[in-house]
C-alpha atoms as a PDB file:
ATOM      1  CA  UNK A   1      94.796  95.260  93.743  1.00  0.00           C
ATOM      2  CA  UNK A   2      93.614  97.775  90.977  1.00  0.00           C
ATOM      3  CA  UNK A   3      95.575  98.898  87.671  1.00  0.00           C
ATOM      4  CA  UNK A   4      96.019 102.166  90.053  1.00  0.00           C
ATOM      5  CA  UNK A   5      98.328 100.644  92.190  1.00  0.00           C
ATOM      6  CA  UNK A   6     100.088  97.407  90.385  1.00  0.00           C
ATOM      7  CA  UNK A   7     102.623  96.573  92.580  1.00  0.00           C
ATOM      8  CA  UNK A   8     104.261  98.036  96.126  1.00  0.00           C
ATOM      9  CA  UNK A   9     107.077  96.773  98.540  1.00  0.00           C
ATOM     10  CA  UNK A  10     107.640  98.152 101.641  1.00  0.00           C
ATOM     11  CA  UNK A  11     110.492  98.134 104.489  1.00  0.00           C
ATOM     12  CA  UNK A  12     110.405  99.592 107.825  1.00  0.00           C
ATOM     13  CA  UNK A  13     107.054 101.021 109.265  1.00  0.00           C
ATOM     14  CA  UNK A  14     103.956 100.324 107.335  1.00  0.00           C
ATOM     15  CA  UNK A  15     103.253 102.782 104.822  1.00  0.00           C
ATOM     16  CA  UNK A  16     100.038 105.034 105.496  1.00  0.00           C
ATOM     17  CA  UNK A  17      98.158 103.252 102.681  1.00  0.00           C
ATOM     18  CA  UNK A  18      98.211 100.026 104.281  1.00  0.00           C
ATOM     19  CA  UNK A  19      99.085  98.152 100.792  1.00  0.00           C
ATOM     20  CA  UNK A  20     101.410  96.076  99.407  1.00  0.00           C
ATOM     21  CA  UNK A  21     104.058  93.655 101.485  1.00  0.00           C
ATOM     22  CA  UNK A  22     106.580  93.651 103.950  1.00  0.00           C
ATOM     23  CA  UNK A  23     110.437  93.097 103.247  1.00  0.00           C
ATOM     24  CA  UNK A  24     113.447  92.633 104.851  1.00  0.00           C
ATOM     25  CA  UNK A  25     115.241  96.071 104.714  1.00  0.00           C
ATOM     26  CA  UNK A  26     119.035  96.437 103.150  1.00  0.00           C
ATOM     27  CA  UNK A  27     117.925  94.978 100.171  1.00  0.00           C
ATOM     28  CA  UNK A  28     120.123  95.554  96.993  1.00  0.00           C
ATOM     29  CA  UNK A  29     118.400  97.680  93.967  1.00  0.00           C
ATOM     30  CA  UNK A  30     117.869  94.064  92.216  1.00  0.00           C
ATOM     31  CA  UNK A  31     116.725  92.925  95.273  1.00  0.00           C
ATOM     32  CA  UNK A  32     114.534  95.506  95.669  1.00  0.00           C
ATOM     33  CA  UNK A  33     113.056  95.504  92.202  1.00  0.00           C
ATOM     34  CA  UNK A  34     112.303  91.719  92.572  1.00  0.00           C
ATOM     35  CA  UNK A  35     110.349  92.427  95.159  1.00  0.00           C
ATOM     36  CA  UNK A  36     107.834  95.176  94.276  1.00  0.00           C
ATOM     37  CA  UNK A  37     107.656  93.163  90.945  1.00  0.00           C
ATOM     38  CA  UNK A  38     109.677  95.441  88.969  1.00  0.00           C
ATOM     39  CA  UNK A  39     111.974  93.164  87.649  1.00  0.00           C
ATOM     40  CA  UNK A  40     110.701  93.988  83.923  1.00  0.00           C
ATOM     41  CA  UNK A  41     112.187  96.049  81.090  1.00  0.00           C
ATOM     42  CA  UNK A  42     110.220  97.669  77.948  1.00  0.00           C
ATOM     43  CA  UNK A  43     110.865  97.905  74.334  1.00  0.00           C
ATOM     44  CA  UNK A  44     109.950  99.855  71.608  1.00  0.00           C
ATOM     45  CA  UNK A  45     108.103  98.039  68.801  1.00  0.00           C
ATOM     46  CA  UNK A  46     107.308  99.410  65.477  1.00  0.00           C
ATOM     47  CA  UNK A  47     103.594 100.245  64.772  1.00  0.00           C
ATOM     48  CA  UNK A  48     102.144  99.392  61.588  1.00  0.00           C
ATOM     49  CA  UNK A  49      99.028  98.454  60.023  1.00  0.00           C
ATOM     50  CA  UNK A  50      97.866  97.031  56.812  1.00  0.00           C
ATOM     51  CA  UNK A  51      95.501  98.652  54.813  1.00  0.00           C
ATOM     52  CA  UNK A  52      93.795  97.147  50.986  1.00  0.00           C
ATOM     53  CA  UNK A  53      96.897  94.346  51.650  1.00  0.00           C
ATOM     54  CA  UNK A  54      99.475  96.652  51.855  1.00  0.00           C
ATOM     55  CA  UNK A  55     101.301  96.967  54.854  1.00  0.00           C
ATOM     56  CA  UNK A  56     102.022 100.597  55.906  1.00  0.00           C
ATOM     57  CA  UNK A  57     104.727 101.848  58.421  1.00  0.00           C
ATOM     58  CA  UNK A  58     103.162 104.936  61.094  1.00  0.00           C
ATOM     59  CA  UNK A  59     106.642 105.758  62.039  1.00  0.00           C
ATOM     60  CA  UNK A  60     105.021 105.481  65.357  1.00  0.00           C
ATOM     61  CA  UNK A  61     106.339 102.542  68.240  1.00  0.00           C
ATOM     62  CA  UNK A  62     104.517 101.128  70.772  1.00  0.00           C
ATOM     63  CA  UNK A  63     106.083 100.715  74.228  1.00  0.00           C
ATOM     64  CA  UNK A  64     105.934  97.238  75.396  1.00  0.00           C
ATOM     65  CA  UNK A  65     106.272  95.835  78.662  1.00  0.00           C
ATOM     66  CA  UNK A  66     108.688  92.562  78.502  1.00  0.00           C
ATOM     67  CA  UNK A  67     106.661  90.491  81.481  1.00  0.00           C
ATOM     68  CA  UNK A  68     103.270  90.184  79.786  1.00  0.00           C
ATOM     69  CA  UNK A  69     103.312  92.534  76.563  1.00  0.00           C
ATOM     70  CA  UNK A  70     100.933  95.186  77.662  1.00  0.00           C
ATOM     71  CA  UNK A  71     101.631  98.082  75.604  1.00  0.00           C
ATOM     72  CA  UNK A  72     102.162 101.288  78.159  1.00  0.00           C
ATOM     73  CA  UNK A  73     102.290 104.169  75.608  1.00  0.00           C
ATOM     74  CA  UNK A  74     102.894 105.296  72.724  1.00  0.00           C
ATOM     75  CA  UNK A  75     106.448 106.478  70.805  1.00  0.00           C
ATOM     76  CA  UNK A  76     106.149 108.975  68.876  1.00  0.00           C
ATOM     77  CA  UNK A  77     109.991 109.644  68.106  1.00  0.00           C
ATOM     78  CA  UNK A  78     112.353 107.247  66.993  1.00  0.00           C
ATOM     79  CA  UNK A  79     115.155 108.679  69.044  1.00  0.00           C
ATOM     80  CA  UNK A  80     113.103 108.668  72.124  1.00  0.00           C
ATOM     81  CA  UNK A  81     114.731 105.582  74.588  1.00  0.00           C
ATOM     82  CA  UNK A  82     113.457 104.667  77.706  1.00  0.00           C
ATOM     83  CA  UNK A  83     114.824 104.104  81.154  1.00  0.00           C
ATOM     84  CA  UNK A  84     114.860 100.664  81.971  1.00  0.00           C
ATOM     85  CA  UNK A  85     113.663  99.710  85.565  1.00  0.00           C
ATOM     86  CA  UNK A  86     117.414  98.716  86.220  1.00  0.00           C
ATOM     87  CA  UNK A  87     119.251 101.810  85.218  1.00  0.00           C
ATOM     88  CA  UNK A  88     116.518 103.846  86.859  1.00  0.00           C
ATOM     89  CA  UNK A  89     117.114 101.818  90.339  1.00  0.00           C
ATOM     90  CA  UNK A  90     120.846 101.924  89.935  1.00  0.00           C
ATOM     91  CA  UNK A  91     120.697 105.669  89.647  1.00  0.00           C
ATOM     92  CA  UNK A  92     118.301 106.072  92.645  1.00  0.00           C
ATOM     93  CA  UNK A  93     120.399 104.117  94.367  1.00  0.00           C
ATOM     94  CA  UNK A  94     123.236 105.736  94.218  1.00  0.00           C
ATOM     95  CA  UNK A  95     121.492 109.268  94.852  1.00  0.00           C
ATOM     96  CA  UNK A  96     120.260 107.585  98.132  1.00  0.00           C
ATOM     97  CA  UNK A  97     123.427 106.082  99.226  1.00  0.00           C
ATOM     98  CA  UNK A  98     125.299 109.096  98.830  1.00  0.00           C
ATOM     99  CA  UNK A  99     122.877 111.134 100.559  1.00  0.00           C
ATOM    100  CA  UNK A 100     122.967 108.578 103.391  1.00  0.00           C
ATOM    101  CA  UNK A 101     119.098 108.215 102.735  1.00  0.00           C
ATOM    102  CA  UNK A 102     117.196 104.604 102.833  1.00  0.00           C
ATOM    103  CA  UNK A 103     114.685 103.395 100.406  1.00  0.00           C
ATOM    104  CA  UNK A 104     111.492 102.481 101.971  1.00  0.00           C
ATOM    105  CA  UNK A 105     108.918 101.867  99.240  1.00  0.00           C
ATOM    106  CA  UNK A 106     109.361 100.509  95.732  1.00  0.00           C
ATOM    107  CA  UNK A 107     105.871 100.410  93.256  1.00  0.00           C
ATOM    108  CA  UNK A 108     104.397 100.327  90.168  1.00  0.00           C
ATOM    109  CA  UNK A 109     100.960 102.656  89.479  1.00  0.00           C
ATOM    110  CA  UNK A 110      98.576 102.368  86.462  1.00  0.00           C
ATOM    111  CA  UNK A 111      99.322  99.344  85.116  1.00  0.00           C
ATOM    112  CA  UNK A 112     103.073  99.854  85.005  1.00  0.00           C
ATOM    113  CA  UNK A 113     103.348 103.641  83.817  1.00  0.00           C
ATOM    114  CA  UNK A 114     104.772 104.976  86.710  1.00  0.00           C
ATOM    115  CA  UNK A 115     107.575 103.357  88.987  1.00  0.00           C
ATOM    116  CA  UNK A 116     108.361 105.197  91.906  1.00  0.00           C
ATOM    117  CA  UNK A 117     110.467 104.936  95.241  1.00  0.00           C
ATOM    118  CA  UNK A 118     110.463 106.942  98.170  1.00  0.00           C
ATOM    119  CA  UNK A 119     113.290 107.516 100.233  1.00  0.00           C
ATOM    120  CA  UNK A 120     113.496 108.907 103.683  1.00  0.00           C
ATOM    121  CA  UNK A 121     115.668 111.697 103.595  1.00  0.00           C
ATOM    122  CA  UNK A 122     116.765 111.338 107.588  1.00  0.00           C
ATOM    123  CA  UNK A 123     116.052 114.715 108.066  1.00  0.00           C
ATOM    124  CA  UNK A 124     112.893 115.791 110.073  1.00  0.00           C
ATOM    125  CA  UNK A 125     111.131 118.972 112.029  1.00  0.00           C
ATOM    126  CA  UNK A 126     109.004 119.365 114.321  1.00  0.00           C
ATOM    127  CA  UNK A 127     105.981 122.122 114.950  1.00  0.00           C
ATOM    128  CA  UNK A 128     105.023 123.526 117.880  1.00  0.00           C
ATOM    129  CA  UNK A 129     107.192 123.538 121.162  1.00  0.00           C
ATOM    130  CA  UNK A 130     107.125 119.877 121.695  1.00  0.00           C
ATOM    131  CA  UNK A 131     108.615 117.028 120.035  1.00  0.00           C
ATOM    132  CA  UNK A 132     105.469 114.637 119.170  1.00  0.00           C
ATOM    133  CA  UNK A 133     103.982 116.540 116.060  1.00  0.00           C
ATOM    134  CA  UNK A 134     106.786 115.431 113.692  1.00  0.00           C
ATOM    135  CA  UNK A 135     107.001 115.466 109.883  1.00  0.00           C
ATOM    136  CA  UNK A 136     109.611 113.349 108.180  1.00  0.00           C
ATOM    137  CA  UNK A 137     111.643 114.545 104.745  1.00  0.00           C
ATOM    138  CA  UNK A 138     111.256 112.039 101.668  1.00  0.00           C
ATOM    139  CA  UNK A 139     112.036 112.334  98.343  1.00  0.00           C
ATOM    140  CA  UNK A 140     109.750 110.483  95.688  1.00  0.00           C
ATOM    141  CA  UNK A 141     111.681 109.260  92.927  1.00  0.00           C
ATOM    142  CA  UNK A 142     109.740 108.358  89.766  1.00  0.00           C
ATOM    143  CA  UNK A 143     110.324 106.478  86.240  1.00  0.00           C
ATOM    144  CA  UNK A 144     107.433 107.505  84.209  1.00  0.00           C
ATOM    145  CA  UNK A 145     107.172 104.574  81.461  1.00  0.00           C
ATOM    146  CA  UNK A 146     104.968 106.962  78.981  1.00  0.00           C
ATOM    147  CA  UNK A 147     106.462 109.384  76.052  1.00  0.00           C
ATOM    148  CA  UNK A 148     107.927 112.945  77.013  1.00  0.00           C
ATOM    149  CA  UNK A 149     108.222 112.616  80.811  1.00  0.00           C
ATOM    150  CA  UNK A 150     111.376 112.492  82.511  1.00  0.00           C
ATOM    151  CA  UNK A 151     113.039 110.668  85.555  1.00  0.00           C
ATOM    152  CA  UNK A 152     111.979 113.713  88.467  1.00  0.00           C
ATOM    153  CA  UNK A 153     112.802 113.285  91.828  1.00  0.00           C
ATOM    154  CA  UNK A 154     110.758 115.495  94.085  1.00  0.00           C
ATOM    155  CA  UNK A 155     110.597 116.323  98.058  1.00  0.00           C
ATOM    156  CA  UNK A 156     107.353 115.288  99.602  1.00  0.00           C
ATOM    157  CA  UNK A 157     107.203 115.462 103.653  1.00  0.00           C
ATOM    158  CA  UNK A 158     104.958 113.358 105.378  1.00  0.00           C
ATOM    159  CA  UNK A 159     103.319 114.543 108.759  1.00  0.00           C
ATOM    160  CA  UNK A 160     103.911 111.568 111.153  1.00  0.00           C
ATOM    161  CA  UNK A 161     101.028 111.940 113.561  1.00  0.00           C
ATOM    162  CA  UNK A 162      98.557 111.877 110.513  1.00  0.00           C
ATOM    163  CA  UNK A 163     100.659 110.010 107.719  1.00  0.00           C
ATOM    164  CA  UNK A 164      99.756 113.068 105.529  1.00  0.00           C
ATOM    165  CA  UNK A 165     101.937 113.571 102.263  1.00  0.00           C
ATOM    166  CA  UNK A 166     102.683 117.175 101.889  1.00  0.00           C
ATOM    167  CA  UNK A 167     103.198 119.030  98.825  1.00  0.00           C
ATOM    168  CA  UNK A 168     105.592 122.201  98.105  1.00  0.00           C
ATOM    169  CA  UNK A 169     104.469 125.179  96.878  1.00  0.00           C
ATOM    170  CA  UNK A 170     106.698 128.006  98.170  1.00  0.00           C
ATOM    171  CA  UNK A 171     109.185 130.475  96.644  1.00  0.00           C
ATOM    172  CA  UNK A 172     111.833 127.513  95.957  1.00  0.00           C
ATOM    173  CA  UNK A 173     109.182 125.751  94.442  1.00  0.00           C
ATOM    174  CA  UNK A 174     111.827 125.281  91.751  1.00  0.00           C
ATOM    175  CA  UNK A 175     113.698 123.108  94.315  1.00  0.00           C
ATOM    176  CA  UNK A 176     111.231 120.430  95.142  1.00  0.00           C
ATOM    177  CA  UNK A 177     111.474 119.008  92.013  1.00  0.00           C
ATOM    178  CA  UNK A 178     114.184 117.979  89.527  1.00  0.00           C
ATOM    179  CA  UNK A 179     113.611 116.333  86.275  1.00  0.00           C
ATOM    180  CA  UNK A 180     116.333 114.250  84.215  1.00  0.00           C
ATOM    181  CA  UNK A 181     115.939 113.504  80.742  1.00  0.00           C
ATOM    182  CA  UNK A 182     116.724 109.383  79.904  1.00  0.00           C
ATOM    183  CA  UNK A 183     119.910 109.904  78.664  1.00  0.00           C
ATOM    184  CA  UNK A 184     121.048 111.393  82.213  1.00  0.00           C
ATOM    185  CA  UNK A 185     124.464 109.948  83.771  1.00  0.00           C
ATOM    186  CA  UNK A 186     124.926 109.912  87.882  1.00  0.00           C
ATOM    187  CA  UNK A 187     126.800 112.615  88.625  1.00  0.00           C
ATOM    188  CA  UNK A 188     128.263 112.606  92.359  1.00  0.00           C
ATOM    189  CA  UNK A 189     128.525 116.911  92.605  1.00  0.00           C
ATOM    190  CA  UNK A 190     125.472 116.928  90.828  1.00  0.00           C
ATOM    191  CA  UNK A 191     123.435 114.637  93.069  1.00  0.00           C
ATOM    192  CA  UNK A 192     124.808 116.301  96.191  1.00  0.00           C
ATOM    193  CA  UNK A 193     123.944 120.174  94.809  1.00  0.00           C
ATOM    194  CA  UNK A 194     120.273 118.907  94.024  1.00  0.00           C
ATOM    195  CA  UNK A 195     120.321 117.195  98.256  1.00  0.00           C
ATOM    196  CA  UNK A 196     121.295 120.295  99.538  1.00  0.00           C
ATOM    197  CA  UNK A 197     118.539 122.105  97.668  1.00  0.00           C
ATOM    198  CA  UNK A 198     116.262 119.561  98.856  1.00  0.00           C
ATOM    199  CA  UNK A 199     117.217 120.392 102.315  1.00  0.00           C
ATOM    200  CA  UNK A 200     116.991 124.092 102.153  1.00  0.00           C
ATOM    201  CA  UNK A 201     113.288 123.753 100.629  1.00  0.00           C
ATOM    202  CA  UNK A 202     112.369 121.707 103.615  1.00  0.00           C
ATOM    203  CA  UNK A 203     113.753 124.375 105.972  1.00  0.00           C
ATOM    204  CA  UNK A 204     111.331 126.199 104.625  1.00  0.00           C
ATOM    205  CA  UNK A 205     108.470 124.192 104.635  1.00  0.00           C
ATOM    206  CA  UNK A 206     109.508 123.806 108.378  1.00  0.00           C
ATOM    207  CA  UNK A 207     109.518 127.723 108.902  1.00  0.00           C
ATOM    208  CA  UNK A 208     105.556 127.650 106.824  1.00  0.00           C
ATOM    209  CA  UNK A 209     104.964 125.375 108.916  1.00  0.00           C
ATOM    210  CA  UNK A 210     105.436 126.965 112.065  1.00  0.00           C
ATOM    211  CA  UNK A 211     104.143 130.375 110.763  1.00  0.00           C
ATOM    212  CA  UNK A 212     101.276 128.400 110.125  1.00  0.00           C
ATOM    213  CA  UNK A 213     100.876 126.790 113.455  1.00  0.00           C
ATOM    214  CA  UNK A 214     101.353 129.973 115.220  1.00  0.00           C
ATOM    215  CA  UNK A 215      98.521 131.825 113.945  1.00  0.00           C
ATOM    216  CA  UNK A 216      95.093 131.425 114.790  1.00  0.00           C
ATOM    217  CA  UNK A 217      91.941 131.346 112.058  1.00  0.00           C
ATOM    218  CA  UNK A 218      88.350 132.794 112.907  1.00  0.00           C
ATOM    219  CA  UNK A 219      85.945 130.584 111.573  1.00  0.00           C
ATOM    220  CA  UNK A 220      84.707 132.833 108.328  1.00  0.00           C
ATOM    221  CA  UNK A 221      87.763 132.578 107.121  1.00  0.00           C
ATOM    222  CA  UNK A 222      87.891 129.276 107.558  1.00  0.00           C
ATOM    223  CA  UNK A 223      85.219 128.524 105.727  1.00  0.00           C
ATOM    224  CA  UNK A 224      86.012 130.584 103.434  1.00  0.00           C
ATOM    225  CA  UNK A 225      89.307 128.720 102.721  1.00  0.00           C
ATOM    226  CA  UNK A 226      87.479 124.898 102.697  1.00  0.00           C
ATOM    227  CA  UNK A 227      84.745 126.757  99.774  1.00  0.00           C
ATOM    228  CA  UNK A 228      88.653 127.623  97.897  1.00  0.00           C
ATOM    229  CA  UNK A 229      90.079 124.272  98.709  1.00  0.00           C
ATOM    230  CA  UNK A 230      87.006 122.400  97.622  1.00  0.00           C
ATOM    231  CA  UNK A 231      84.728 124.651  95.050  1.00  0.00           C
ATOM    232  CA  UNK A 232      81.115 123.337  94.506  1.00  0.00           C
ATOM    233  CA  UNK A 233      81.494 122.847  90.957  1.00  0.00           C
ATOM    234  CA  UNK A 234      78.079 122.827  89.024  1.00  0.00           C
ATOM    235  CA  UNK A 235      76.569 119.841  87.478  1.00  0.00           C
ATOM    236  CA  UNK A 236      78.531 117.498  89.204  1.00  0.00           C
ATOM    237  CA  UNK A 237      76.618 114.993  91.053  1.00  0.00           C
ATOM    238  CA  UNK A 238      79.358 113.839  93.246  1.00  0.00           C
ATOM    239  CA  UNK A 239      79.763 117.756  94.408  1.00  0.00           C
ATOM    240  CA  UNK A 240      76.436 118.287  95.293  1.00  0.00           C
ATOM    241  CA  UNK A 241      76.036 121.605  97.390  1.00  0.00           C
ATOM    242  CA  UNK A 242      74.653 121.803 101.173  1.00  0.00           C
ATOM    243  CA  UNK A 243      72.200 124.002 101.892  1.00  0.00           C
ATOM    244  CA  UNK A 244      74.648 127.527 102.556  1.00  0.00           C
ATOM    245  CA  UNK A 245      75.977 126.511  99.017  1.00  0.00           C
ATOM    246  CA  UNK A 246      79.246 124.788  99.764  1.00  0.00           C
ATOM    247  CA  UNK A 247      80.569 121.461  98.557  1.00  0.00           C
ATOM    248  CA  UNK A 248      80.352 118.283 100.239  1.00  0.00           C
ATOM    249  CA  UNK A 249      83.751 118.410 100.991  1.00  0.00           C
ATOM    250  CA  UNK A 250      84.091 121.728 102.457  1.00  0.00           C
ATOM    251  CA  UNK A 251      81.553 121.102 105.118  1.00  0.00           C
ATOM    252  CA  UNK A 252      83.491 117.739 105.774  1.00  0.00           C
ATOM    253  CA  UNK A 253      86.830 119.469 106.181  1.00  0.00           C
ATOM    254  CA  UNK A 254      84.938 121.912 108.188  1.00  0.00           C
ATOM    255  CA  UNK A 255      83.848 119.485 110.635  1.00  0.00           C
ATOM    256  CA  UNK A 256      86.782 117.372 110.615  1.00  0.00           C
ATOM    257  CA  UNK A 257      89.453 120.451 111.164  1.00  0.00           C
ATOM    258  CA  UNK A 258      89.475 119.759 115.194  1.00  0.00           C
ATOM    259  CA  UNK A 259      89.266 116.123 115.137  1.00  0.00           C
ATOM    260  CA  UNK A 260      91.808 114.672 112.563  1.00  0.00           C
ATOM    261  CA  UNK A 261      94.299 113.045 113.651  1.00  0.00           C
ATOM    262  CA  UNK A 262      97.382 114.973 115.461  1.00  0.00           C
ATOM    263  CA  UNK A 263      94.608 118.162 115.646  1.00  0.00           C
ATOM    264  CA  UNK A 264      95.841 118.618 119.501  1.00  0.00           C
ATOM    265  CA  UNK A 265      98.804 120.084 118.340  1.00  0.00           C
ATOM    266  CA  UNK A 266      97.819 123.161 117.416  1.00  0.00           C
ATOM    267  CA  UNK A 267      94.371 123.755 117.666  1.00  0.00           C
ATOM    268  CA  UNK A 268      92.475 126.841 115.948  1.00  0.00           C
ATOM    269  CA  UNK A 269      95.535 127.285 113.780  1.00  0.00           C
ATOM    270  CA  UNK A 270      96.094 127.038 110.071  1.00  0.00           C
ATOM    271  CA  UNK A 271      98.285 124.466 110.207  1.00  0.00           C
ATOM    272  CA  UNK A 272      95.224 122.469 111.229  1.00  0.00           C
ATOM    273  CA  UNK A 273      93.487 124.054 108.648  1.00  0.00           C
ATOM    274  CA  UNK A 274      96.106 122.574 105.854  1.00  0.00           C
ATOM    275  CA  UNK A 275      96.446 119.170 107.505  1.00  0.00           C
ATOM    276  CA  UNK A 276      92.852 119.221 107.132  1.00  0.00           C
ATOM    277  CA  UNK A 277      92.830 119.144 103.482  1.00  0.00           C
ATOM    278  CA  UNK A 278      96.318 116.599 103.058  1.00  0.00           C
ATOM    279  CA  UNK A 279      94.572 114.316 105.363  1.00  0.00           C
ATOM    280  CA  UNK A 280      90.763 114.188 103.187  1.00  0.00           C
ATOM    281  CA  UNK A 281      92.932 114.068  99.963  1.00  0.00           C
ATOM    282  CA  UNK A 282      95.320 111.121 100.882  1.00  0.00           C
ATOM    283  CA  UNK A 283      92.810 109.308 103.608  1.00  0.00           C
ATOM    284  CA  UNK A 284      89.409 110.110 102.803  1.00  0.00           C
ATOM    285  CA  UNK A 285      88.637 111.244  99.162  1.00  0.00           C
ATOM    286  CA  UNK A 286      88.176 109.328  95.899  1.00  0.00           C
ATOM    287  CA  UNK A 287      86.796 105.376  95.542  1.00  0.00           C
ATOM    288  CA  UNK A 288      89.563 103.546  96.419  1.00  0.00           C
ATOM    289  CA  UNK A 289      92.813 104.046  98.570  1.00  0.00           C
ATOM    290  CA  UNK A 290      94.410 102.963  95.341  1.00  0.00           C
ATOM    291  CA  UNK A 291      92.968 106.045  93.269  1.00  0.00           C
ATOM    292  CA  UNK A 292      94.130 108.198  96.377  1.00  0.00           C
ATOM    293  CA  UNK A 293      97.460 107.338  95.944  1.00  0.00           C
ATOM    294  CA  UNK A 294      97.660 108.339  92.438  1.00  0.00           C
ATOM    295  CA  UNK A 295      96.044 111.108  92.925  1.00  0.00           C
ATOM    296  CA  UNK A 296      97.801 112.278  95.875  1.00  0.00           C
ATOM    297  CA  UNK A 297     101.134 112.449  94.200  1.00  0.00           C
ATOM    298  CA  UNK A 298     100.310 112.885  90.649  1.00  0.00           C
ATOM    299  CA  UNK A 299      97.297 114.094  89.734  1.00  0.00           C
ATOM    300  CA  UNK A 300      94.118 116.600  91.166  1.00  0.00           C
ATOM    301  CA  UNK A 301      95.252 115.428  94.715  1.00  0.00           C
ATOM    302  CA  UNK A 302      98.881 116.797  94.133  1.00  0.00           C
ATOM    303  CA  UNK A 303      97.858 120.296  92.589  1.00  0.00           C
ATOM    304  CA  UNK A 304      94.944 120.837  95.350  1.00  0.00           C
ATOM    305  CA  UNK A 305      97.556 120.233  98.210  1.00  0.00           C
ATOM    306  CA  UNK A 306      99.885 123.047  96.501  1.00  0.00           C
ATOM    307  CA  UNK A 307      96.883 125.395  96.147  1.00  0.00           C
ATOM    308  CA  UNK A 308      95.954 124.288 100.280  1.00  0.00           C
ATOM    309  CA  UNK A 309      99.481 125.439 101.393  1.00  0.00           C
ATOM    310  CA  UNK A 310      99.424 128.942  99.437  1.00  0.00           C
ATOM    311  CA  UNK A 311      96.241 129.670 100.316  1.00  0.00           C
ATOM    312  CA  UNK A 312      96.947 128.572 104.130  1.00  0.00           C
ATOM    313  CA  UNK A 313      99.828 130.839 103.918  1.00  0.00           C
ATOM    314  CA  UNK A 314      97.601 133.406 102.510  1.00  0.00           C
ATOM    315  CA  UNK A 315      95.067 133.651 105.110  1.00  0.00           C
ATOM    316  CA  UNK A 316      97.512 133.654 108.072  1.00  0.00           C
ATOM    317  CA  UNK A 317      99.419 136.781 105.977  1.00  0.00           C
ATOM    318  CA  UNK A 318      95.777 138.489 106.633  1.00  0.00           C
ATOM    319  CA  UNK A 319      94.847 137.282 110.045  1.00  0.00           C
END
């Protein structure tokens, strides 16, 4: 397994990126931790260096993981603490139990940087007037080992037909995602205001949703999103441009918008048109499902998938 993706744990169904192992579900936080491997804590270690023999201090600390002493960042306050791996379960934990959610993955990305869970909210919608094309509320929780990022806990749906991990972009954008500083105590109101907000954002991802499904693209348009959604960018050898001038990955979203998986659900529409975009960014694009998964919740993967849904949105506002 790469430094991308260190460690994972599952429970329940298999996870769309088919990595990592299987256990029992129930488990305690401990438990839990144990099992995707995070049963580690860091420390902050002075930097210094010596220079002409003389030792010198940088006033700088390197943050050291206990389990094998790779450094993962570093410190560049001496008042800055981490979150240990145990406080950081406990307090997911107890945001999940409260919320009567259940923790399904547990994982460790780039070499021990980030430490996430996801936890199925128990809350779901469906599009369409049927019951099959289902997407399923989680919230990703994540620890972010590394100097100036916070605890955050943000909603991301996943389409159940496709195993697509949606991103939120709307008008409560504000609402998908909360951030908690390390010194940050579990507070029961607290934990139950920031739920409820959850929920109301994915009432309206549900409504998007069915806007979305509801109205019908012509095929300029179309293309004209994929050429948004996936720019030929110049000088880039991996981007190379097809003869009419668009990217690689426009034409394959083109060809792949009525064929994807759960496309029968509502065909010509622009919620095929999105799901056509979440399912080459988390399935298809990138070297390594590893590097997907990264990307798909952190990095360019995350921001195109917000700029997919407003410009979806966008288009069906014009049709």
């Amino acid at each position: 397994m790469s430094a991308e993706v260190e460690s994972i744990a599952w429970t329940g169904e298999p996870p769309w990126h088919q990595m990592g192992k299987y256990v029992p579900e129930n488990l305690s936080p401990d438990e839990m931790q144990k099992a995707a491997e995070l049963d580690w804590s860091v420390e902050k270690i002075p930097l210094r260096y010596e220079f002409g023999g003389k030792p010198f201090n940088t006033e700088q600390f390197a943050l050291i993981r206990s389990s094998d002493g790779c450094m993962l960042d570093i410190v560049k306050s001496e008042n800055w603490e981490p979150v240990q791996n145990h406080q950081a379960f406990e307090f997911f934990e107890r945001f999940v139990r409260h919320n009567h959610m259940s923790m399904e993955v547990a994982g460790s990305l780039r070499d021990g940087k980030l430490v996430f869970v996801l936890a199925k909210m128990n809350q779901a919608f469906h599009v369409g007037s049927g019951t099959e094309d289902q997407t399923d509320g989680y919230l990703l929780f994540t620890n972010p080992h590394q100097y100036g990022r916070a605890v955050d806990i943000r909603l991301t749906p996943i389409r159940v037909v496709c195993m697509n991990t949606l991103q939120l972009a709307l008008t409560s954008a504000s609402n998908a995602l909360v951030k908690y500083n390390h010194r940050h105590k579990f507070d029961v109101r607290e934990a139950q205001s920031v739920f409820q907000a959850f929920l109301s954002t994915l009432d309206e991802y549900r409504d998007t949703a069915q806007f979305l499904a509801d109205k019908p693209y012509e095929e300029q348009a179309l293309q004209r999103y994929f050429d948004e959604c996936f720019p030929y960018i110049p000088n880039m050898h991996t981007r190379s441009p097809q003869p009419n001038g668009r990217s690689a990955n426009a034409e394959r979203a083109f060809r792949i918008v009525e064929t994807q998986p759960g496309a029968r659900y509502s065909q010509g529409t622009w919620w095929n048109a999105l799901n056509a975009v979440t399912y080459l960014t988390d399935h298809e694009l990138g070297k390594s499902p590893e590097t997907r998964l990264h990307s798909a919740w952190y990095g360019k993967g995350e921001q195109r998938k917000r700029q997919a849904l407003n410009l979806a949105v966008a288009y069906a506002e014009a049709a």
